[in-house]
PDB file of N, CA and C in Angstrom:
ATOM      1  N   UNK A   1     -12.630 -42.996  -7.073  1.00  0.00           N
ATOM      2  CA  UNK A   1     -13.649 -43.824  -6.436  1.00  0.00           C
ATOM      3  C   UNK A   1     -14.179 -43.107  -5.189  1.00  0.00           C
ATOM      4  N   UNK A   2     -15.394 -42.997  -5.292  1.00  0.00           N
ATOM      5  CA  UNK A   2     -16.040 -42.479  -3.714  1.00  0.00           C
ATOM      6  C   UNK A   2     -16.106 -43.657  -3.015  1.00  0.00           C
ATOM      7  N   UNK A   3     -15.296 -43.383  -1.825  1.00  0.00           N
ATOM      8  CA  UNK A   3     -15.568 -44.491  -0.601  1.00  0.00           C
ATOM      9  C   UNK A   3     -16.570 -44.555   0.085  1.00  0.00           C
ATOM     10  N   UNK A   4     -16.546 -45.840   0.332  1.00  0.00           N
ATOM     11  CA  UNK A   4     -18.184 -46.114   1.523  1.00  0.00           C
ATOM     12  C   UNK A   4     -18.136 -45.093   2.780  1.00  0.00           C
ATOM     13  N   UNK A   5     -17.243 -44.858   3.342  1.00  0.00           N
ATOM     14  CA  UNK A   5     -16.687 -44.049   4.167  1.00  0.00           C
ATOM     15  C   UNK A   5     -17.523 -42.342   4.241  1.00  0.00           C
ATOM     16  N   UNK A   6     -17.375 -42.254   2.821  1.00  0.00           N
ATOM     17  CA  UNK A   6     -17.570 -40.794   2.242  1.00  0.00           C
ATOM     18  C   UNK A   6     -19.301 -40.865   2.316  1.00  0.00           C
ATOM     19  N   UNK A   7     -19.683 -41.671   1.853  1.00  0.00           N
ATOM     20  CA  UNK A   7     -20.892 -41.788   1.903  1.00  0.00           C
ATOM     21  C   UNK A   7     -21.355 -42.136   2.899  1.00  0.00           C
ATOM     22  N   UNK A   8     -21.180 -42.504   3.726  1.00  0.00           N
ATOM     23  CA  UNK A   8     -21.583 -43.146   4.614  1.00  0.00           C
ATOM     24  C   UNK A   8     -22.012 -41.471   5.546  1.00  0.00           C
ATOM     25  N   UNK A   9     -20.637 -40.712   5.418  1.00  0.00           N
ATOM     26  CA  UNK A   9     -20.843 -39.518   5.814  1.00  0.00           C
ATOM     27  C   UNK A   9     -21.604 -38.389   5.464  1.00  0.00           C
ATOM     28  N   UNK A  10     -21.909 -38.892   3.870  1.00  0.00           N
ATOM     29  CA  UNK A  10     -22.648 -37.378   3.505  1.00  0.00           C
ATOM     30  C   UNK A  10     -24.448 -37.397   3.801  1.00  0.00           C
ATOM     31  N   UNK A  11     -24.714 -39.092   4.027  1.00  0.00           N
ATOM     32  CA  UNK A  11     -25.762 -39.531   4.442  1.00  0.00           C
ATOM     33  C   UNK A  11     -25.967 -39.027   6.095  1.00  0.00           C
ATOM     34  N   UNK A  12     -25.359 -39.388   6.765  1.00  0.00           N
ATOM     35  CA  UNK A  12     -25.623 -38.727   8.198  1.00  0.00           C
ATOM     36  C   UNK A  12     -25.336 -37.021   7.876  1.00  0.00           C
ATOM     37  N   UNK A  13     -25.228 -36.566   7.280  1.00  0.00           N
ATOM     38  CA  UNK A  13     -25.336 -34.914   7.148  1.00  0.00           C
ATOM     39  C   UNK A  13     -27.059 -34.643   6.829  1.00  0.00           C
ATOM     40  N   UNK A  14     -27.005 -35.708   5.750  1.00  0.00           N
ATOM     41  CA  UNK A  14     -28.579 -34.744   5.290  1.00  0.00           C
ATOM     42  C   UNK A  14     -29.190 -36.116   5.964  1.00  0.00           C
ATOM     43  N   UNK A  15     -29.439 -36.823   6.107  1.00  0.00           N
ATOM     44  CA  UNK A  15     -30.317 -38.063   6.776  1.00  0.00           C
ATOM     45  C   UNK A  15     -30.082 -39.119   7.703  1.00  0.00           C
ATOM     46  N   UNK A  16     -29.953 -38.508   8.944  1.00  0.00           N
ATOM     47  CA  UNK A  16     -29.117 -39.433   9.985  1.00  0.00           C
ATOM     48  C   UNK A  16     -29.638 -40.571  10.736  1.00  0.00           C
ATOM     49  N   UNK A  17     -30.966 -40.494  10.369  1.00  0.00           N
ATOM     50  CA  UNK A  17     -31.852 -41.741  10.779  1.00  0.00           C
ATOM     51  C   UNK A  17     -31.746 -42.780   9.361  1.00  0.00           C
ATOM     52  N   UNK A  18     -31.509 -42.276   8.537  1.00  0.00           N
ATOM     53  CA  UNK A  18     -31.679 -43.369   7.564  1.00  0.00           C
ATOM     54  C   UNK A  18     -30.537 -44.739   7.301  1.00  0.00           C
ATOM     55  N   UNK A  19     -30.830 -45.996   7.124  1.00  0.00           N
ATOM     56  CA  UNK A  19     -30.372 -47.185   7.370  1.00  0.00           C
ATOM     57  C   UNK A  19     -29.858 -47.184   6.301  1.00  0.00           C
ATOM     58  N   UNK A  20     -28.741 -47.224   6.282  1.00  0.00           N
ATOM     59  CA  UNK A  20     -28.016 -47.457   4.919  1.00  0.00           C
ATOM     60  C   UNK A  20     -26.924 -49.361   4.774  1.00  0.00           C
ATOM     61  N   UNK A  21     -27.627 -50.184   4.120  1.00  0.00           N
ATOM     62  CA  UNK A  21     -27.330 -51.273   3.235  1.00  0.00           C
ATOM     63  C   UNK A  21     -26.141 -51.311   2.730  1.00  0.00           C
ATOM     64  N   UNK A  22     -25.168 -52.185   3.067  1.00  0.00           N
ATOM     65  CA  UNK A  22     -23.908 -52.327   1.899  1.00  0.00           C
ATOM     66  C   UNK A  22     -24.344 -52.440   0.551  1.00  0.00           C
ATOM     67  N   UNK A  23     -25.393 -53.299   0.179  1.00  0.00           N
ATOM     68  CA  UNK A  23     -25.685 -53.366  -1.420  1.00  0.00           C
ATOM     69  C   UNK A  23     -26.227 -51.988  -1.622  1.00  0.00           C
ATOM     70  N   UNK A  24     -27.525 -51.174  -1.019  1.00  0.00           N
ATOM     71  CA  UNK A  24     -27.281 -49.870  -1.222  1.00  0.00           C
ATOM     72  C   UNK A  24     -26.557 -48.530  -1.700  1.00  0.00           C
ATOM     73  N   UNK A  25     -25.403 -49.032  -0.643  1.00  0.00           N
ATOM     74  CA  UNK A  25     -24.156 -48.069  -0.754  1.00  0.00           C
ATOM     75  C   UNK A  25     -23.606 -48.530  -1.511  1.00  0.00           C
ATOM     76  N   UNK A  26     -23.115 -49.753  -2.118  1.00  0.00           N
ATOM     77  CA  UNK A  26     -22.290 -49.823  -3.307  1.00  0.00           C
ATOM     78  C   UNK A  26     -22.992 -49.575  -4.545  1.00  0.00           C
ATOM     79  N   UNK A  27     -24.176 -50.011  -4.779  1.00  0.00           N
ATOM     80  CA  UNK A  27     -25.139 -49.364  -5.682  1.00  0.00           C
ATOM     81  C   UNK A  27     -24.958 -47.369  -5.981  1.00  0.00           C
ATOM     82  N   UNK A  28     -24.899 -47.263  -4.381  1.00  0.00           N
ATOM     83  CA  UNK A  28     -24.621 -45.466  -4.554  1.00  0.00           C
ATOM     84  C   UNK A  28     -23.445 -44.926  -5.285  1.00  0.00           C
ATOM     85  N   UNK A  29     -22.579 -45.896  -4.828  1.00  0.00           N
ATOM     86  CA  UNK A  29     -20.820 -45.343  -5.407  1.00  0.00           C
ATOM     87  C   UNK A  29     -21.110 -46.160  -6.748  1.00  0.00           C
ATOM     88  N   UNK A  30     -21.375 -46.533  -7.343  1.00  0.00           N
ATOM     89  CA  UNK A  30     -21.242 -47.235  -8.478  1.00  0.00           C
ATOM     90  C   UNK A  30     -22.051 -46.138  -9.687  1.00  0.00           C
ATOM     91  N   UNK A  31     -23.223 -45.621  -9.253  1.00  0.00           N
ATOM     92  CA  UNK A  31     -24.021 -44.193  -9.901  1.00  0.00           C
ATOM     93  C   UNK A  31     -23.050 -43.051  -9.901  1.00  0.00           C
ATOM     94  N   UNK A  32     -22.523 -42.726  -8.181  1.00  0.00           N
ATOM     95  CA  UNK A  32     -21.750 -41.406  -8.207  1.00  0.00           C
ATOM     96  C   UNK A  32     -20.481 -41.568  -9.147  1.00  0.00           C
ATOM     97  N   UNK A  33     -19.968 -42.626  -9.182  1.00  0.00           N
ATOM     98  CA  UNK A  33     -18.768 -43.046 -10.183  1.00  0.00           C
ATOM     99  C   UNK A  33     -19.050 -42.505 -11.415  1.00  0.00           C
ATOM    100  N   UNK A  34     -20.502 -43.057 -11.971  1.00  0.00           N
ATOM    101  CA  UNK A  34     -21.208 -42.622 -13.457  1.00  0.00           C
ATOM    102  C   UNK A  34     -20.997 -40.891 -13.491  1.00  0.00           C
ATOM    103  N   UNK A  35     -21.681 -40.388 -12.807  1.00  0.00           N
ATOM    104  CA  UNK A  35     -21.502 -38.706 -12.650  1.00  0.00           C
ATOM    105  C   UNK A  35     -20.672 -38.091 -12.509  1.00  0.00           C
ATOM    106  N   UNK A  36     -19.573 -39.331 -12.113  1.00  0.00           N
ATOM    107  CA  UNK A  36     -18.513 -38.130 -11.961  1.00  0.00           C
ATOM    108  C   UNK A  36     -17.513 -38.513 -13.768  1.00  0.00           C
ATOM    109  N   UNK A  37     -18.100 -39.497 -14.051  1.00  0.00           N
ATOM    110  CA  UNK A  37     -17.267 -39.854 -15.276  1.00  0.00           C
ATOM    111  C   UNK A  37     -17.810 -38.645 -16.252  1.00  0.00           C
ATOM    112  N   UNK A  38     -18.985 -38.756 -16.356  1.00  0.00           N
ATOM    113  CA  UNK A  38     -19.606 -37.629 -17.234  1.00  0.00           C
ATOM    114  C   UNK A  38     -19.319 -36.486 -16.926  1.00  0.00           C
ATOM    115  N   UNK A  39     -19.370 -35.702 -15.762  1.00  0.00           N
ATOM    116  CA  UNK A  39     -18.934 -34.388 -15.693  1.00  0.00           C
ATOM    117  C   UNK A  39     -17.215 -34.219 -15.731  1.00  0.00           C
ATOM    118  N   UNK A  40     -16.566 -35.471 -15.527  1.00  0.00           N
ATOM    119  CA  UNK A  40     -15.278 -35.500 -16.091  1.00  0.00           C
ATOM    120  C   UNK A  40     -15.307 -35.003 -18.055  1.00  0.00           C
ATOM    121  N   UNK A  41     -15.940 -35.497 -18.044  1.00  0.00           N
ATOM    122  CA  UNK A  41     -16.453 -35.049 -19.506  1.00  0.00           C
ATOM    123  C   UNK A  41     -16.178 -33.835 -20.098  1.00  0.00           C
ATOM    124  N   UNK A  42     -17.560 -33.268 -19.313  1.00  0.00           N
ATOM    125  CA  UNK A  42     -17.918 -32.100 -19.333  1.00  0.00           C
ATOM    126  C   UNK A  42     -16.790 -31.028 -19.423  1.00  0.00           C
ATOM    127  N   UNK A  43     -16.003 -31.526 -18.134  1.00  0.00           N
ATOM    128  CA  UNK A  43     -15.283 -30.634 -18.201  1.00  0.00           C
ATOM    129  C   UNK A  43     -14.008 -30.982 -19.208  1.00  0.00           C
ATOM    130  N   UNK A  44     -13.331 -31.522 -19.447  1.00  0.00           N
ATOM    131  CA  UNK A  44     -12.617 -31.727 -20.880  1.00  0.00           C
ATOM    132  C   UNK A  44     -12.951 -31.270 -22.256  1.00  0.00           C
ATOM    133  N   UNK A  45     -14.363 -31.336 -22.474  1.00  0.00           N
ATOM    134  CA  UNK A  45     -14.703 -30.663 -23.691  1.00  0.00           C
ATOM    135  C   UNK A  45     -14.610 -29.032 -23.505  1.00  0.00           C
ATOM    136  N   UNK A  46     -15.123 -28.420 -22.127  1.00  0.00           N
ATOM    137  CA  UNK A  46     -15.034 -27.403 -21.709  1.00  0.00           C
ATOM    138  C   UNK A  46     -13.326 -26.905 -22.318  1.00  0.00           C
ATOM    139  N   UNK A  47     -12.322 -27.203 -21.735  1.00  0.00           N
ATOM    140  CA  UNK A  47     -10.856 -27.731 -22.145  1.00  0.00           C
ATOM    141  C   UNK A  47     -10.447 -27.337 -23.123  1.00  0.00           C
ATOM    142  N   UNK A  48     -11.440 -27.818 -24.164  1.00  0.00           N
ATOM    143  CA  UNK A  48     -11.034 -27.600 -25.529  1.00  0.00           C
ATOM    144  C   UNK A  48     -11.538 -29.414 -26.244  1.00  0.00           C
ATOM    145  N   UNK A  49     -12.027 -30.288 -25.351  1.00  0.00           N
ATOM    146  CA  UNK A  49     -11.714 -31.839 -25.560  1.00  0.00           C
ATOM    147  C   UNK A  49     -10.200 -31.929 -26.156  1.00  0.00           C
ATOM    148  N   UNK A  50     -10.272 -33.399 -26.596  1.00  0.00           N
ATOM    149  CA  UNK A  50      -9.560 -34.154 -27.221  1.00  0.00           C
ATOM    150  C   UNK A  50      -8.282 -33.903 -27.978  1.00  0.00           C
ATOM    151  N   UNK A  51      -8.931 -33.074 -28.660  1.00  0.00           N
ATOM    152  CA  UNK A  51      -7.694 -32.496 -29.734  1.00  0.00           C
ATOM    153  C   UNK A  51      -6.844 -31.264 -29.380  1.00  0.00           C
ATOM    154  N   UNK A  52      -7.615 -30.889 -27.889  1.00  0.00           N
ATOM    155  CA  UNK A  52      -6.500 -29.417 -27.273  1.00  0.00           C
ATOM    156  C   UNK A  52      -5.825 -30.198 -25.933  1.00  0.00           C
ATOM    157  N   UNK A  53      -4.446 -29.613 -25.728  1.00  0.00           N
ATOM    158  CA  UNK A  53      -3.702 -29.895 -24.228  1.00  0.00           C
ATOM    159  C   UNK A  53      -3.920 -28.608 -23.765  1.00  0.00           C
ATOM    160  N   UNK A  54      -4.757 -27.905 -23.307  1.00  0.00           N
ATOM    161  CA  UNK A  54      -4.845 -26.656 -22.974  1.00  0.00           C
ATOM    162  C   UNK A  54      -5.272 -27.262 -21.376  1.00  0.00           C
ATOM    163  N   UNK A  55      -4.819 -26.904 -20.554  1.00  0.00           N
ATOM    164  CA  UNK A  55      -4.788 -27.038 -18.993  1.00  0.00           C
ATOM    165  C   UNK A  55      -6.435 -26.964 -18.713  1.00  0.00           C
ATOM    166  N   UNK A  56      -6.575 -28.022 -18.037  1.00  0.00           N
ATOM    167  CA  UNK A  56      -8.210 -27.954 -17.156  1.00  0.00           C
ATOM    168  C   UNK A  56      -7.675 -26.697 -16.093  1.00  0.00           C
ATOM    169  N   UNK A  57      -8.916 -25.759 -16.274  1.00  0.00           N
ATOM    170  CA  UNK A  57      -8.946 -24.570 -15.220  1.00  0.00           C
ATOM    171  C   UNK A  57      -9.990 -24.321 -14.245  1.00  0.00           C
ATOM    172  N   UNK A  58     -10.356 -23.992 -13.400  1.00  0.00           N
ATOM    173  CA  UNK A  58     -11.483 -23.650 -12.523  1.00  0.00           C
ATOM    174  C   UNK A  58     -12.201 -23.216 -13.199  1.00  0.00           C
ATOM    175  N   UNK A  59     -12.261 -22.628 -14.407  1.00  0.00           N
ATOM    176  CA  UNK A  59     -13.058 -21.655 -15.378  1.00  0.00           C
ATOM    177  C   UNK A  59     -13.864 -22.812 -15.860  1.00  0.00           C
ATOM    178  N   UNK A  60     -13.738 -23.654 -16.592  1.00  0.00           N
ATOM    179  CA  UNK A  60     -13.816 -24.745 -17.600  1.00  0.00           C
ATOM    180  C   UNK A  60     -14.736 -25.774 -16.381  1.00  0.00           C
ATOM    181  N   UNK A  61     -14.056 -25.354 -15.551  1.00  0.00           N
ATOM    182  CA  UNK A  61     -14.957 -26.734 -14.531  1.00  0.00           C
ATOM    183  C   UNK A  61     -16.113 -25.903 -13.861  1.00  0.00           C
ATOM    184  N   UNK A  62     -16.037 -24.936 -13.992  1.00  0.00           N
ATOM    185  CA  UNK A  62     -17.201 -23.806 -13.369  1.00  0.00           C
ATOM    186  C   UNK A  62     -18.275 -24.095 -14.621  1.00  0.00           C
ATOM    187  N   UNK A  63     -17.993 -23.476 -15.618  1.00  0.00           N
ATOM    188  CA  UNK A  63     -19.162 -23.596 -16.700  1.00  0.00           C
ATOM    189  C   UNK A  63     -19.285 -25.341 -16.996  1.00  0.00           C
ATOM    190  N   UNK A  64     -18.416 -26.310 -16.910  1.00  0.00           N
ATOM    191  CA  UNK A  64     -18.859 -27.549 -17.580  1.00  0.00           C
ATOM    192  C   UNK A  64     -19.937 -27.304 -15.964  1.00  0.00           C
ATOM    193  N   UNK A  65     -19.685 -27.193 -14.865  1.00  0.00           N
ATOM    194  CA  UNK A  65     -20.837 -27.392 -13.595  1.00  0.00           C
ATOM    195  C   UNK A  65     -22.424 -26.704 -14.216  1.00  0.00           C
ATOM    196  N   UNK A  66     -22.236 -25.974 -14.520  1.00  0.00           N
ATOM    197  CA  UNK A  66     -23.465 -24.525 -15.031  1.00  0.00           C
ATOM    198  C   UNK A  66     -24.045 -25.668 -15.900  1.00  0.00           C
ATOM    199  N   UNK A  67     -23.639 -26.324 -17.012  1.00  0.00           N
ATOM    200  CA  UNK A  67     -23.859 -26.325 -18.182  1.00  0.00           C
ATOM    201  C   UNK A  67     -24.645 -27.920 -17.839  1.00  0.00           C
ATOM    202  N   UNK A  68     -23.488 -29.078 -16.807  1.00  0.00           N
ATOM    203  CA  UNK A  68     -24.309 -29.881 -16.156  1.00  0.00           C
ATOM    204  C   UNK A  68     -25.127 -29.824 -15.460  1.00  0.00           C
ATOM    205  N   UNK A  69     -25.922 -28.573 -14.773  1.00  0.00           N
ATOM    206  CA  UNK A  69     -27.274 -28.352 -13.896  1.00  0.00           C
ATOM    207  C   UNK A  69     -27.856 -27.795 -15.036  1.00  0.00           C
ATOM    208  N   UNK A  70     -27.667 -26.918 -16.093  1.00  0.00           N
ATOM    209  CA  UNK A  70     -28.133 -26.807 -17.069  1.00  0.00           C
ATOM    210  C   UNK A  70     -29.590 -28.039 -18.178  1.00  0.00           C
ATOM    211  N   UNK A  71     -28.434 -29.111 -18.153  1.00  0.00           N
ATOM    212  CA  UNK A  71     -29.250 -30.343 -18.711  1.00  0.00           C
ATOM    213  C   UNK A  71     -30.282 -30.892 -17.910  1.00  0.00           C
ATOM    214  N   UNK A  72     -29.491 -30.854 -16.499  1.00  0.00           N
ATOM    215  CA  UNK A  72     -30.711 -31.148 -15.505  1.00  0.00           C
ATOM    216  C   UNK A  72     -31.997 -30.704 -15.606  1.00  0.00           C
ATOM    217  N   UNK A  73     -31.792 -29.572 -15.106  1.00  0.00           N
ATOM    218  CA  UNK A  73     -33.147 -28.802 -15.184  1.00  0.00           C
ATOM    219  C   UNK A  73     -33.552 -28.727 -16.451  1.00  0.00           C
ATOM    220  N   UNK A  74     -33.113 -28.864 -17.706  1.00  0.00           N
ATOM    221  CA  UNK A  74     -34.026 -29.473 -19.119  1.00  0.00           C
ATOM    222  C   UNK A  74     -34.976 -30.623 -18.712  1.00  0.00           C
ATOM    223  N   UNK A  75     -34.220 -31.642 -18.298  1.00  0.00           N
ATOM    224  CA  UNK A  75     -34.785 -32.690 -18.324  1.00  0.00           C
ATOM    225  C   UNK A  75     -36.131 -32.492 -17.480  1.00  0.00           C
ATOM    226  N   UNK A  76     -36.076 -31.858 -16.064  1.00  0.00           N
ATOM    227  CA  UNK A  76     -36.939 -31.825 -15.350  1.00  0.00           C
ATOM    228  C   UNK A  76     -37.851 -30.996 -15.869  1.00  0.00           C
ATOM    229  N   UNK A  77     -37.567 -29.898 -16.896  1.00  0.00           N
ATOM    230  CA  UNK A  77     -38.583 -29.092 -17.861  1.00  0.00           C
ATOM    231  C   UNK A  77     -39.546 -29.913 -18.771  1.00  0.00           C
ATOM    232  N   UNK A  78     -38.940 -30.840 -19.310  1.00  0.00           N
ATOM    233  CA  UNK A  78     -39.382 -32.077 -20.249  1.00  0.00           C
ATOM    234  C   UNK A  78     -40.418 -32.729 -19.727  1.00  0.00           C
ATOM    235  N   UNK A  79     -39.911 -33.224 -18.697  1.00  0.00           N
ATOM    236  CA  UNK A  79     -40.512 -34.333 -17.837  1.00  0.00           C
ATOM    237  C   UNK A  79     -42.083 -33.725 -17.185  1.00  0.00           C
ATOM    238  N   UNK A  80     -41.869 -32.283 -17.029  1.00  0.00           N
ATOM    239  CA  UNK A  80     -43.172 -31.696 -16.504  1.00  0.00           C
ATOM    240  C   UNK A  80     -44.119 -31.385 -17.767  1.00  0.00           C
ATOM    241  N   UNK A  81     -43.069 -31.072 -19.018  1.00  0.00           N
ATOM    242  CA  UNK A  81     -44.335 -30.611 -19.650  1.00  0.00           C
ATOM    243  C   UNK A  81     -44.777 -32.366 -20.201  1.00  0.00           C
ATOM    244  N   UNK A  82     -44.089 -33.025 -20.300  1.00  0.00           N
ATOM    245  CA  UNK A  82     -44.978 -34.682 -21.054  1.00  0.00           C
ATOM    246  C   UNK A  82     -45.760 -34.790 -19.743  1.00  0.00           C
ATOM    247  N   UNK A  83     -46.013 -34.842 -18.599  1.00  0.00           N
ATOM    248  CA  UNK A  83     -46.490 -35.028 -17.957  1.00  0.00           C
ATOM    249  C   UNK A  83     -47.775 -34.361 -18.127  1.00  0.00           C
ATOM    250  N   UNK A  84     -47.575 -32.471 -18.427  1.00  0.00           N
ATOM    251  CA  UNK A  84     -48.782 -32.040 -18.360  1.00  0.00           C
ATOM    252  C   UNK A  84     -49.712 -32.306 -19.775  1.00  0.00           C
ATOM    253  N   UNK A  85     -48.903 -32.549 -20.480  1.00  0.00           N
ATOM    254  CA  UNK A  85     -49.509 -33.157 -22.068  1.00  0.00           C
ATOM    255  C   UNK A  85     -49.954 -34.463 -21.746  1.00  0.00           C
ATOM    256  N   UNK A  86     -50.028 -35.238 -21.207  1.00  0.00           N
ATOM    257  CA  UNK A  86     -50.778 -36.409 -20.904  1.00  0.00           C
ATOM    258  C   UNK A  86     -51.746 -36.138 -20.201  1.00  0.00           C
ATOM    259  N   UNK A  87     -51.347 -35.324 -19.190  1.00  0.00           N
ATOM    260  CA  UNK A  87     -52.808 -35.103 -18.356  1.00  0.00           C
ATOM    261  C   UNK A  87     -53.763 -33.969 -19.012  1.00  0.00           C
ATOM    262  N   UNK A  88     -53.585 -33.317 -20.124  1.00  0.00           N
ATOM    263  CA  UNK A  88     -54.335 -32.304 -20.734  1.00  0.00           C
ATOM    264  C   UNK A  88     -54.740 -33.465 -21.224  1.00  0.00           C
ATOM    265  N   UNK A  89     -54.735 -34.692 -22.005  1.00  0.00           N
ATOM    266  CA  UNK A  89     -55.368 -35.732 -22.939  1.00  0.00           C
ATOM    267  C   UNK A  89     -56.057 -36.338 -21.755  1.00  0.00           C
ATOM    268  N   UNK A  90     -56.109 -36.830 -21.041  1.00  0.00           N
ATOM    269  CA  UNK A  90     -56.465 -37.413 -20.191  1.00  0.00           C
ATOM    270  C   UNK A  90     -57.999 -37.075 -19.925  1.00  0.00           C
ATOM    271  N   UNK A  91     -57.583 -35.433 -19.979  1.00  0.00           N
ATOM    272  CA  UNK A  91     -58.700 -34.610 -19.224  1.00  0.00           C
ATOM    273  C   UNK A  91     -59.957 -34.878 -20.435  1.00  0.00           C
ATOM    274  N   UNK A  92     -59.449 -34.145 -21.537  1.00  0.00           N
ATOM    275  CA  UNK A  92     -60.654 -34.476 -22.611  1.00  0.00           C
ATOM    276  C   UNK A  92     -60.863 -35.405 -23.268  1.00  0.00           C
ATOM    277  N   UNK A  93     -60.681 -36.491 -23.178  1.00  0.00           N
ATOM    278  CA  UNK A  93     -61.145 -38.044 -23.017  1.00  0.00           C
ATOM    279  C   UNK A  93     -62.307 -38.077 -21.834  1.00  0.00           C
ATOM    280  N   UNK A  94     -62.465 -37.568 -20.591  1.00  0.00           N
ATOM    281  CA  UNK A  94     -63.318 -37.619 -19.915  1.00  0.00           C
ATOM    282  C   UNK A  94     -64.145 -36.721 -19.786  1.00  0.00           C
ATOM    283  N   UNK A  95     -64.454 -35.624 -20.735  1.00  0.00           N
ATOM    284  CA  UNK A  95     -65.290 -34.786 -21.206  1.00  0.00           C
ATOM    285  C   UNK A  95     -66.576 -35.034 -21.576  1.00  0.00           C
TER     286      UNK A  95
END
C-alpha cells in the first residue's frame, strides 16, 4: 500500500503549491495500487510466470520496467496517430 504520507511527499517534490484533498489522495493510492499490481505482473511473467519458482531478479524487474514504458509509449503512439487520422478527415470534409 502507498501511504498518504508517501504521497503527500512525492507531491511537494514535483508540486509544492498544489492542494492536495483526502478524497484526491486516496483516489491517488487507490490508481498507484492498480500499477503497481500490474507491473507486479509484469514482472512475474518476466520470472518465468506461474508455472516457474525461478527467483524474481533485478534482471526480470529491469526488462518487465522497459517492457512497461514500452506499452506506454505504444499507447501514446496510438493515441497520436487516431488523433491525426481524425483530423486528416476532418480536414477534407472542409475542402
Amino acid at each position: 500500500m502507498v501511504s498518504i504520507r508517501e504521497i503527500k511527499r512525492i507531491f511537494e517534490k514535483i508540486a509544492p503549491e498544489r492542494q492536495l484533498p483526502l478524497p484526491a489522495i486516496i483516489e491517488y493510492q487507490t490508481r498507484a495500487e492498480k500499477i503497481l499490481e500490474q507491473f507486479a505482473i509484469l514482472c512475474n511473467l518476466e520470472a518465468g510466470g506461474d508455472m516457474s519458482k525461478t527467483r524474481l531478479t533485478v534482471n526480470h524487474v529491469k526488462i518487465a520496467s522497459v517492457n512497461y514504458n514500452d506499452r506506454i509509449v505504444e499507447r501514446k503512439e496510438e493515441q497520436m496517430e487516431f488523433g491525426e487520422w481524425n483530423t486528416d478527415e476532418g480536414d477534407e470534409e472542409n475542402e
